[in-house]
N, C-alpha and C. Protein backbone atom coordinates (compact mmCIF):
# COMPACT_ATOMS: atom_id res chain seq x y z
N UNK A 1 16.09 46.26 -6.28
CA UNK A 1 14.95 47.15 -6.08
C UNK A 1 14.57 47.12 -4.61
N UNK A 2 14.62 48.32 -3.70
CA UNK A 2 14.02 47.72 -2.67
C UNK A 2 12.61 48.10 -2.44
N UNK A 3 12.43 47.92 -1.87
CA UNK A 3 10.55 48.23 -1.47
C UNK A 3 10.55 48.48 0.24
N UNK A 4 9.83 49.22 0.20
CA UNK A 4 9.46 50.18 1.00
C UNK A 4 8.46 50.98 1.27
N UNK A 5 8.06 51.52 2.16
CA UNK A 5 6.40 52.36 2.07
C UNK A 5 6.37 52.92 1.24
N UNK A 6 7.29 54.07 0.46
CA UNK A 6 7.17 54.57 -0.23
C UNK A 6 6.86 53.76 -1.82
N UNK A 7 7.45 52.75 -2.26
CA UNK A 7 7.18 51.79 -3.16
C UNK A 7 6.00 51.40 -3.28
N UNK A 8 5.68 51.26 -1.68
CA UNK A 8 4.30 50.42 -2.14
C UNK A 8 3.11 51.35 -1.94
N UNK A 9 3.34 52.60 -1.84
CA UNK A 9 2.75 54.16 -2.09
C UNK A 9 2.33 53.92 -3.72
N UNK A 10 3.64 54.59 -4.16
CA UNK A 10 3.35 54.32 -5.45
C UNK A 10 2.75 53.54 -6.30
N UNK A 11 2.92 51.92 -5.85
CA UNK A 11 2.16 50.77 -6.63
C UNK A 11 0.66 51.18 -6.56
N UNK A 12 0.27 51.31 -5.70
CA UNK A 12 -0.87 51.11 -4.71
C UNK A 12 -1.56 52.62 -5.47
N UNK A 13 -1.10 53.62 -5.14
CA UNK A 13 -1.86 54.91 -6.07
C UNK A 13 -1.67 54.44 -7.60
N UNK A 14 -1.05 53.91 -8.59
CA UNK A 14 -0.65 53.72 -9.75
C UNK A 14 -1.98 52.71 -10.47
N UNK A 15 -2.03 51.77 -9.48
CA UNK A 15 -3.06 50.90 -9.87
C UNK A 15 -4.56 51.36 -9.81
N UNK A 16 -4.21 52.14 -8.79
CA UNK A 16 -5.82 52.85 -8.24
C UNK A 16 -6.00 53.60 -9.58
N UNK A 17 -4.89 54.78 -10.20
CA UNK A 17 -4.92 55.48 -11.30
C UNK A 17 -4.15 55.59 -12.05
N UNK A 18 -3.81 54.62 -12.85
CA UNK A 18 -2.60 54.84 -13.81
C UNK A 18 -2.14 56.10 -14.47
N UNK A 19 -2.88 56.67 -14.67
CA UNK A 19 -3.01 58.23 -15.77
C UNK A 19 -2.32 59.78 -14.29
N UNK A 20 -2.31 59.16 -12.88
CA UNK A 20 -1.58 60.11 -12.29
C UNK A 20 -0.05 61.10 -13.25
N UNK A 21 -0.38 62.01 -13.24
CA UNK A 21 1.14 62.59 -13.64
C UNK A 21 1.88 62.55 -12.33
N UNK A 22 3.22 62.63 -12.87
CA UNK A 22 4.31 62.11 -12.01
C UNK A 22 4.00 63.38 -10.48
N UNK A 23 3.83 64.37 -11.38
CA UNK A 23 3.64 65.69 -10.32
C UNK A 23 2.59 65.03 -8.88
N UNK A 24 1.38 64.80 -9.40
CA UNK A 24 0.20 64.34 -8.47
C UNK A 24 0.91 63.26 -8.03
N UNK A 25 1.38 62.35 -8.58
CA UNK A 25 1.68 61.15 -7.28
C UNK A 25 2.73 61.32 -6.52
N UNK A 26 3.88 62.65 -6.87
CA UNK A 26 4.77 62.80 -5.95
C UNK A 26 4.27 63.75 -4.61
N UNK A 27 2.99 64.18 -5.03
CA UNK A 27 2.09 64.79 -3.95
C UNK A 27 1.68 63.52 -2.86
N UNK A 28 1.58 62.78 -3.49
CA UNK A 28 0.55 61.94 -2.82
C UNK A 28 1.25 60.85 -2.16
N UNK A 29 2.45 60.55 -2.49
CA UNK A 29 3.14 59.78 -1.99
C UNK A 29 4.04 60.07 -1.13
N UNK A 30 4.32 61.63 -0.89
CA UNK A 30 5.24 62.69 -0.40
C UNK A 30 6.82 62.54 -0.74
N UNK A 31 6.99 62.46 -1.81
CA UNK A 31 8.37 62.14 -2.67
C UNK A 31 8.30 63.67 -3.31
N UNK A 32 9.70 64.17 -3.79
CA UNK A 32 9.90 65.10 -4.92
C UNK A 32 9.71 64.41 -6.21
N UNK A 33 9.08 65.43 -7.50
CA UNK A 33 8.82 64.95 -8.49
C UNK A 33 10.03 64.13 -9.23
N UNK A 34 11.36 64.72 -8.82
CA UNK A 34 12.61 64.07 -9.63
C UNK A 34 12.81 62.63 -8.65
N UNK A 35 12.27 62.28 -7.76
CA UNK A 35 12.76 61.12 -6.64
C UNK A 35 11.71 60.46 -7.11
N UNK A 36 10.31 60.76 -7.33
CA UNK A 36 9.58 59.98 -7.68
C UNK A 36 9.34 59.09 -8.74
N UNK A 37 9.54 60.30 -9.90
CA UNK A 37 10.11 59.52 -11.46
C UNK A 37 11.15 58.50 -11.77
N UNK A 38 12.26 59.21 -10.53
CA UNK A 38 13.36 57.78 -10.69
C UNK A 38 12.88 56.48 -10.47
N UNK A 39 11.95 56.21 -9.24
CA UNK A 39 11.19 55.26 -8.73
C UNK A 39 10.58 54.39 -9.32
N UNK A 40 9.59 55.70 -9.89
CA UNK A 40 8.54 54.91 -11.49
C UNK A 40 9.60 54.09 -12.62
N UNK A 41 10.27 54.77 -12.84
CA UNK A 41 11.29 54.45 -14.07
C UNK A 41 12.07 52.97 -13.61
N UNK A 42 12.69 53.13 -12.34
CA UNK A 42 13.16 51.78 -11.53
C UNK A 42 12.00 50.44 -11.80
N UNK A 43 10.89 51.11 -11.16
CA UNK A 43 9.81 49.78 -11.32
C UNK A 43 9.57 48.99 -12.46
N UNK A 44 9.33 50.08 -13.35
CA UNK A 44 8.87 49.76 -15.00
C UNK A 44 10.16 49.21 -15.68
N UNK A 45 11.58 49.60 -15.39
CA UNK A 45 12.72 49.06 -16.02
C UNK A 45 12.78 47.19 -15.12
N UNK A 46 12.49 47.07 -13.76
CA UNK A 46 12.51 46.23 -13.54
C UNK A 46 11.40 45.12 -13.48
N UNK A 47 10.26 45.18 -14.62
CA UNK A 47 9.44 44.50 -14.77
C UNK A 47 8.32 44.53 -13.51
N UNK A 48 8.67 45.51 -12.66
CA UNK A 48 7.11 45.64 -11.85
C UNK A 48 5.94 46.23 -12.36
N UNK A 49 6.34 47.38 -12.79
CA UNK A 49 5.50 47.90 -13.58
C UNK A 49 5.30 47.42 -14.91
N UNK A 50 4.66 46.52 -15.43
CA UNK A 50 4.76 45.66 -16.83
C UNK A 50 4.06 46.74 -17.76
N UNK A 51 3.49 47.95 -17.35
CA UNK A 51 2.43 48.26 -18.59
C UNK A 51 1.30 49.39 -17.99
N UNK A 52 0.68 49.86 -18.73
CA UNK A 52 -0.55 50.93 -18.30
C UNK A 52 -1.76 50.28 -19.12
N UNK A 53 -2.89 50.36 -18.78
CA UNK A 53 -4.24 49.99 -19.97
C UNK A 53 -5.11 50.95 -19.59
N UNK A 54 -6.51 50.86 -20.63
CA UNK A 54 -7.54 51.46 -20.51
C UNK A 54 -8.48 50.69 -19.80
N UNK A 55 -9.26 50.40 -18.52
CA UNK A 55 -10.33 49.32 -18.49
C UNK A 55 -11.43 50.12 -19.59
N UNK A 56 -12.11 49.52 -20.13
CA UNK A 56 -13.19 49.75 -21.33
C UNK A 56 -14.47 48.75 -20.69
N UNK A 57 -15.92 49.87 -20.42
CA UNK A 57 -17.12 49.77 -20.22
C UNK A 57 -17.59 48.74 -21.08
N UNK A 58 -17.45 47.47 -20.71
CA UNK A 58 -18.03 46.80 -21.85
C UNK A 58 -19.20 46.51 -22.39
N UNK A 59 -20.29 47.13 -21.47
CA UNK A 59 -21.69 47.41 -22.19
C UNK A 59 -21.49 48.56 -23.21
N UNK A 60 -20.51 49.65 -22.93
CA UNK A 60 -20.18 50.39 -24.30
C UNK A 60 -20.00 49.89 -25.29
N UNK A 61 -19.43 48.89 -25.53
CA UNK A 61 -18.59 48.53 -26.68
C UNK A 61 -19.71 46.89 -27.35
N UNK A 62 -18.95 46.23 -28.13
CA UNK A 62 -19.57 45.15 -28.83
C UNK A 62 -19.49 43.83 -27.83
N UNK A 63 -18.40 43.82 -27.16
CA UNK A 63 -18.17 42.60 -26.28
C UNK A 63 -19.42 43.00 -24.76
N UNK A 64 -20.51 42.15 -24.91
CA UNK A 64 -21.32 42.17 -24.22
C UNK A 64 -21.16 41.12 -23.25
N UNK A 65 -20.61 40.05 -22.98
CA UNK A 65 -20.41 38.63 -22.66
C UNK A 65 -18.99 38.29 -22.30
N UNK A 66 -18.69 37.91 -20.84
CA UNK A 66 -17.37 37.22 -20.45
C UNK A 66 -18.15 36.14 -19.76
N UNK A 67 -17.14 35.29 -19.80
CA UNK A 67 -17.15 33.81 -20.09
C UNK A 67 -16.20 33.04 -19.57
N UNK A 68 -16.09 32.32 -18.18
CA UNK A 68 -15.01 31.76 -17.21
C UNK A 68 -15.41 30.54 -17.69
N UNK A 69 -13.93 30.50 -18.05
CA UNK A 69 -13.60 28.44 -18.62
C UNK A 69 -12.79 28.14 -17.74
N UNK A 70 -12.88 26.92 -17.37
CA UNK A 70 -12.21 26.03 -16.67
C UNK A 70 -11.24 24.81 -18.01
N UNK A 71 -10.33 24.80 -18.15
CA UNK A 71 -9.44 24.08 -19.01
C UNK A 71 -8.97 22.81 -18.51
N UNK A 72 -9.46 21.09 -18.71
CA UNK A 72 -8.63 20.68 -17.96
C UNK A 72 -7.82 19.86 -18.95
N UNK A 73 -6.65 19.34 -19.10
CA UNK A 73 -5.76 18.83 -20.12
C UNK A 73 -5.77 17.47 -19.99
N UNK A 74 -5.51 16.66 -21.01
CA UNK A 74 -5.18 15.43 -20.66
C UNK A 74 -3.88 14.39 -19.59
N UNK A 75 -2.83 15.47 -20.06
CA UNK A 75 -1.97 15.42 -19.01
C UNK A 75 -1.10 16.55 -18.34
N UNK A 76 -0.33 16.48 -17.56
CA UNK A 76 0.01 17.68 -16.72
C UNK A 76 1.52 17.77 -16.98
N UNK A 77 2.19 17.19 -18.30
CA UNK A 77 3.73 17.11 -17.96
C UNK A 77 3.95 18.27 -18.68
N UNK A 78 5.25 18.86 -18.92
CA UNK A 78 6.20 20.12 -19.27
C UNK A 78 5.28 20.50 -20.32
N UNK A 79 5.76 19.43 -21.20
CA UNK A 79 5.26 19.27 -23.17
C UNK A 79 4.05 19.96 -23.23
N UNK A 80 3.02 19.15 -22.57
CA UNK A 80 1.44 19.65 -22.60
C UNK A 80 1.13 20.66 -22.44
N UNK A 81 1.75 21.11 -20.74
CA UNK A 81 1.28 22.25 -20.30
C UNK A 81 2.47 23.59 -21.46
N UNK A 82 3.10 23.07 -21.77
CA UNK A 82 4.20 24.32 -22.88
C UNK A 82 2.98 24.60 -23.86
N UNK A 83 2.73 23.64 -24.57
CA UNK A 83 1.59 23.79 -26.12
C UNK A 83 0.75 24.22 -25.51
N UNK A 84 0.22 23.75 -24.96
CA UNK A 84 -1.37 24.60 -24.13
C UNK A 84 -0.81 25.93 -23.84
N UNK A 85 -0.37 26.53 -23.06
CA UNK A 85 0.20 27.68 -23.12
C UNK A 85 0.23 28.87 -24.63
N UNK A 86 1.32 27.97 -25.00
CA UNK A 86 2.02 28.70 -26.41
C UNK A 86 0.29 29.05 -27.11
N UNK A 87 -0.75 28.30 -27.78
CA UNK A 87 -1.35 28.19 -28.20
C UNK A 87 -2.49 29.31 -27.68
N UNK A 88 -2.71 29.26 -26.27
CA UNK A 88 -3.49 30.43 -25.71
C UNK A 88 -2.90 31.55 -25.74
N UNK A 89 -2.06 31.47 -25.83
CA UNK A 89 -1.52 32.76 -25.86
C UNK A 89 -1.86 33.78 -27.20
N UNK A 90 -2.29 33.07 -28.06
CA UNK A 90 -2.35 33.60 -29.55
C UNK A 90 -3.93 33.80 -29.28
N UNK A 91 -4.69 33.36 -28.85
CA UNK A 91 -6.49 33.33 -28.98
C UNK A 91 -6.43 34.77 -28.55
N UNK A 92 -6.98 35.66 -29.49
CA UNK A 92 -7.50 36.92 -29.25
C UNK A 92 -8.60 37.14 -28.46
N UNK A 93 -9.76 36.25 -27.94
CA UNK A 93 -10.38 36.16 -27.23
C UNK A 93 -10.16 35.74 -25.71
N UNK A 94 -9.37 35.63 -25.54
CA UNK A 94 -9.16 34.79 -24.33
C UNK A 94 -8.31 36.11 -23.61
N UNK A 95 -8.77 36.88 -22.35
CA UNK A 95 -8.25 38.00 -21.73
C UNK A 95 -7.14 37.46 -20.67
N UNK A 96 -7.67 36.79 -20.13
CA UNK A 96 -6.73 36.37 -19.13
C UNK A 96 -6.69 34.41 -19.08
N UNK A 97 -5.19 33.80 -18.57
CA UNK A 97 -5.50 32.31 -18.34
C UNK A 97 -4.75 32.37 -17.54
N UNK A 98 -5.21 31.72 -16.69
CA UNK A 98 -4.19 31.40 -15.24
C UNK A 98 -4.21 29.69 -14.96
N UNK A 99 -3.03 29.54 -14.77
CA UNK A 99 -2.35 28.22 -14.42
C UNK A 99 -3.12 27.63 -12.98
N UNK A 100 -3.70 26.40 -12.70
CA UNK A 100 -4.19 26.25 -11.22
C UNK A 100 -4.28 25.43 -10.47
N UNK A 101 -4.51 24.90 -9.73
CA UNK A 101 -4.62 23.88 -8.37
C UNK A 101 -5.85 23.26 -8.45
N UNK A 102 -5.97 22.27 -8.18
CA UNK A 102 -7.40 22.04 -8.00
C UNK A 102 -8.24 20.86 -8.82
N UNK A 103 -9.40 21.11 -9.50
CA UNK A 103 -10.00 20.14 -10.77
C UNK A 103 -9.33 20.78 -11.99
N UNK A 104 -9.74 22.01 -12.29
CA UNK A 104 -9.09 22.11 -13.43
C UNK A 104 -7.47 23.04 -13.69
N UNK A 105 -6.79 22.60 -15.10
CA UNK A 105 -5.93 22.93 -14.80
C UNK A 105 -5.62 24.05 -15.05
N UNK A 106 -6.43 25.31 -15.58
CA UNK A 106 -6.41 25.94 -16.14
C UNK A 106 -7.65 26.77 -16.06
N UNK A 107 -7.75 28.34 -15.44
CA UNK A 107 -8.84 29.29 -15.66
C UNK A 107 -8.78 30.25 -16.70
N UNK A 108 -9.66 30.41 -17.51
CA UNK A 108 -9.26 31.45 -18.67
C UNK A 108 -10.99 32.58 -18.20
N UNK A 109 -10.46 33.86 -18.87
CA UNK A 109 -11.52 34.50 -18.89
C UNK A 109 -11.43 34.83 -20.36
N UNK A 110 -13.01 34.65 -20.47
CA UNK A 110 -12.85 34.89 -22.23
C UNK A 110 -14.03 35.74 -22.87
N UNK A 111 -13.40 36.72 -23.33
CA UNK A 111 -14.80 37.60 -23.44
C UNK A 111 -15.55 37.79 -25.53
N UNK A 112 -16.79 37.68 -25.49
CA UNK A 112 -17.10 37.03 -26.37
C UNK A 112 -18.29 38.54 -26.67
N UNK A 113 -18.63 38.41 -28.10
CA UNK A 113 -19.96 38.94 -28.54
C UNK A 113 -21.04 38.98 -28.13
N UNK A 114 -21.36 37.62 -27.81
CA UNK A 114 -23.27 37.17 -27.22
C UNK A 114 -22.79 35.36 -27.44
N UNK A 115 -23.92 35.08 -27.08
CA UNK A 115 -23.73 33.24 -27.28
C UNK A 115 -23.19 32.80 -28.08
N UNK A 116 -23.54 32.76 -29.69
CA UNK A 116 -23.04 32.75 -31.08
C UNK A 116 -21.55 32.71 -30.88
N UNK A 117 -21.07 33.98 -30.76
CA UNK A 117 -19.81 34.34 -30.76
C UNK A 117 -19.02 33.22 -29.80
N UNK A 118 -19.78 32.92 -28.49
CA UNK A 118 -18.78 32.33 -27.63
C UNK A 118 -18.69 30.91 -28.31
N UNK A 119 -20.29 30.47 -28.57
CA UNK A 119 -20.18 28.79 -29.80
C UNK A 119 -18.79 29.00 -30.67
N UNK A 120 -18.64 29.96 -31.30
CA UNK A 120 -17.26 30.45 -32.14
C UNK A 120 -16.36 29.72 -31.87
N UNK A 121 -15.77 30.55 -30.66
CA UNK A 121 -15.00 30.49 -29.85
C UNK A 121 -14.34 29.43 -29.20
N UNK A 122 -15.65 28.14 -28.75
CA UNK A 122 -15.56 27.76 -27.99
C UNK A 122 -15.18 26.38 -29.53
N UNK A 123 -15.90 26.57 -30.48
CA UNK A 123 -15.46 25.38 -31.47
C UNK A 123 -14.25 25.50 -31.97
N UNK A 124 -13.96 26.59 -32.43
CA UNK A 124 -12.80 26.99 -33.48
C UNK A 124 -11.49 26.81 -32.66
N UNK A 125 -11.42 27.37 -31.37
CA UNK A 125 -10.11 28.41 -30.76
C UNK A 125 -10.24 26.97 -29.49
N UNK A 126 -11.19 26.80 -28.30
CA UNK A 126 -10.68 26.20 -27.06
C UNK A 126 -10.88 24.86 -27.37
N UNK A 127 -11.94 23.99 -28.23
CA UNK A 127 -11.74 22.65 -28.46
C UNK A 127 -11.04 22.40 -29.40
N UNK A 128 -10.09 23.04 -29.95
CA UNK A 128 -8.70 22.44 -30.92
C UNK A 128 -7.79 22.51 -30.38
N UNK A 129 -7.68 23.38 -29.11
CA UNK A 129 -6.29 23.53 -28.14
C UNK A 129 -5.67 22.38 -28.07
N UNK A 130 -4.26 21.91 -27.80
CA UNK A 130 -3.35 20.63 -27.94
C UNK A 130 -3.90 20.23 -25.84
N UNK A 131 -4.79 19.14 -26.46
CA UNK A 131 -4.14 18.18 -24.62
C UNK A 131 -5.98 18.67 -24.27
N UNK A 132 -6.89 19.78 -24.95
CA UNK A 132 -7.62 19.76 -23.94
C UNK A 132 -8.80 18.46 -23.78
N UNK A 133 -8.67 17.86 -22.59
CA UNK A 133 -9.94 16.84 -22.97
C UNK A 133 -11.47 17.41 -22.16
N UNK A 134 -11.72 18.45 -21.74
CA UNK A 134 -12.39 19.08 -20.94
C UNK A 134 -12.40 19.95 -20.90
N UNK A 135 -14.19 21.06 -21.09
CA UNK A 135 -14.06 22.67 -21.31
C UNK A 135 -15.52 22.82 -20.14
N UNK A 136 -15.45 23.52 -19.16
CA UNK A 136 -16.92 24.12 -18.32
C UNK A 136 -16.66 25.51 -18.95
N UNK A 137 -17.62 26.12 -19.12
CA UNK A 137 -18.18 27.50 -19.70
C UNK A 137 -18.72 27.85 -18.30
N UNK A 138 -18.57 29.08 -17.94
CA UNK A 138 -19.71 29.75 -17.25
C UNK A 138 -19.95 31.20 -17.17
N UNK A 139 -21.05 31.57 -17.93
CA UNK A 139 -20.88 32.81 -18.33
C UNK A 139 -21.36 33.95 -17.01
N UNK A 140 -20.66 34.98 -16.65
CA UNK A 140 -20.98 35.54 -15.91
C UNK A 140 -22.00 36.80 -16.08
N UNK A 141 -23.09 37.25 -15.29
CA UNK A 141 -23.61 38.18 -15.30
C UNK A 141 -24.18 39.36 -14.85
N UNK A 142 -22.75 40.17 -14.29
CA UNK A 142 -22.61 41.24 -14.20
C UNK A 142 -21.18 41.19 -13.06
N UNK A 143 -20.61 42.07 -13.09
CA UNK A 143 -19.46 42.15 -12.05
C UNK A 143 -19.85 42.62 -11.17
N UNK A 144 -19.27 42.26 -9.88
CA UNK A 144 -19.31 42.61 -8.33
C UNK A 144 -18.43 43.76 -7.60
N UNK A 145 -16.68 42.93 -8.14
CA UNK A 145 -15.89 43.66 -7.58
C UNK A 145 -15.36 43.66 -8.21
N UNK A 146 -14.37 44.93 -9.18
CA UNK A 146 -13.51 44.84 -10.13
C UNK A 146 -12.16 46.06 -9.48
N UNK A 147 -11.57 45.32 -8.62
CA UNK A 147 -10.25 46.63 -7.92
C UNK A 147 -9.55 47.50 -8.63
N UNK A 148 -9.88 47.63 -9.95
CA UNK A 148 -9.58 48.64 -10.86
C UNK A 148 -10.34 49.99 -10.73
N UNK A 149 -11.51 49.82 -10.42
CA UNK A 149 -12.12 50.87 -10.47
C UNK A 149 -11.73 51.79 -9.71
N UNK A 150 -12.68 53.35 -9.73
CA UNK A 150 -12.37 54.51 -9.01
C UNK A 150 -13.54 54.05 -7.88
């Protein structure tokens, strides 16, 4: 794959608006629509492009509450960090977990109902996880910067 201005044209408008038709971003990127699609198609066949989503207003909806955990494990070898993994991966609550440096070993964002829901959450799903001996909660309230937006 190579990359190039034009590549990183495309990334760069794609993320800004996923829902571009191929037509508009070959405007915008100054590619022909058939040069451009090959491009798109290249990215997405080679795992750059992993996917499209909706971001969703979450004061619209029922999930009123996200919730940054800090995960830290008892130990840090293959085994641990594999099950810890495998296991988050299944929590329907849990949006994002990232692997990390630092105190803890592990950042998750986890978005919840209201308090109740996160107590749920936080009994059922992150203190049964394999290895965790340590959970910080900190619920956030309101977003700042979200680079998704328009």
């Amino acid at each position: 794959m190579i990359f190039d201005r034009m590549t990183d044209a495309i990334l760069r408008h794609l993320q800004h608006d996923g829902r571009l038709s191929n037509a508009d971003l070959a405007q915008r990127v100054g590619l022909s629509p058939s040069a451009c699609l090959r491009r798109v198609k290249l990215l997405e066949k080679n795992g750059i492009i992993q996917g499209y989503r909706a971001i969703i207003d979450r004061n619209a909806t029922r999930t009123m509450a996200t919730v940054i955990v800090q995960i830290t494990l008892e130990r840090q070898t293959e085994d641990c960090l594999r099950r810890f993994e495998s296991r988050v991966r299944d929590c329907p609550d849990v949006k994002e977990c990232y692997l990390m440096t630092g105190d803890a070993d592990y950042l998750l964002r986890v978005e919840a109902q209201d308090m109740s829901d996160y107590e749920r959450i936080h009994k059922e799903e992150l203190s049964r996880m394999p290895g965790v001996v340590r959970i910080q909660s900190n619920f956030a309230i309101r977003p700042v910067v979200q680079t998704w937006k328009n």
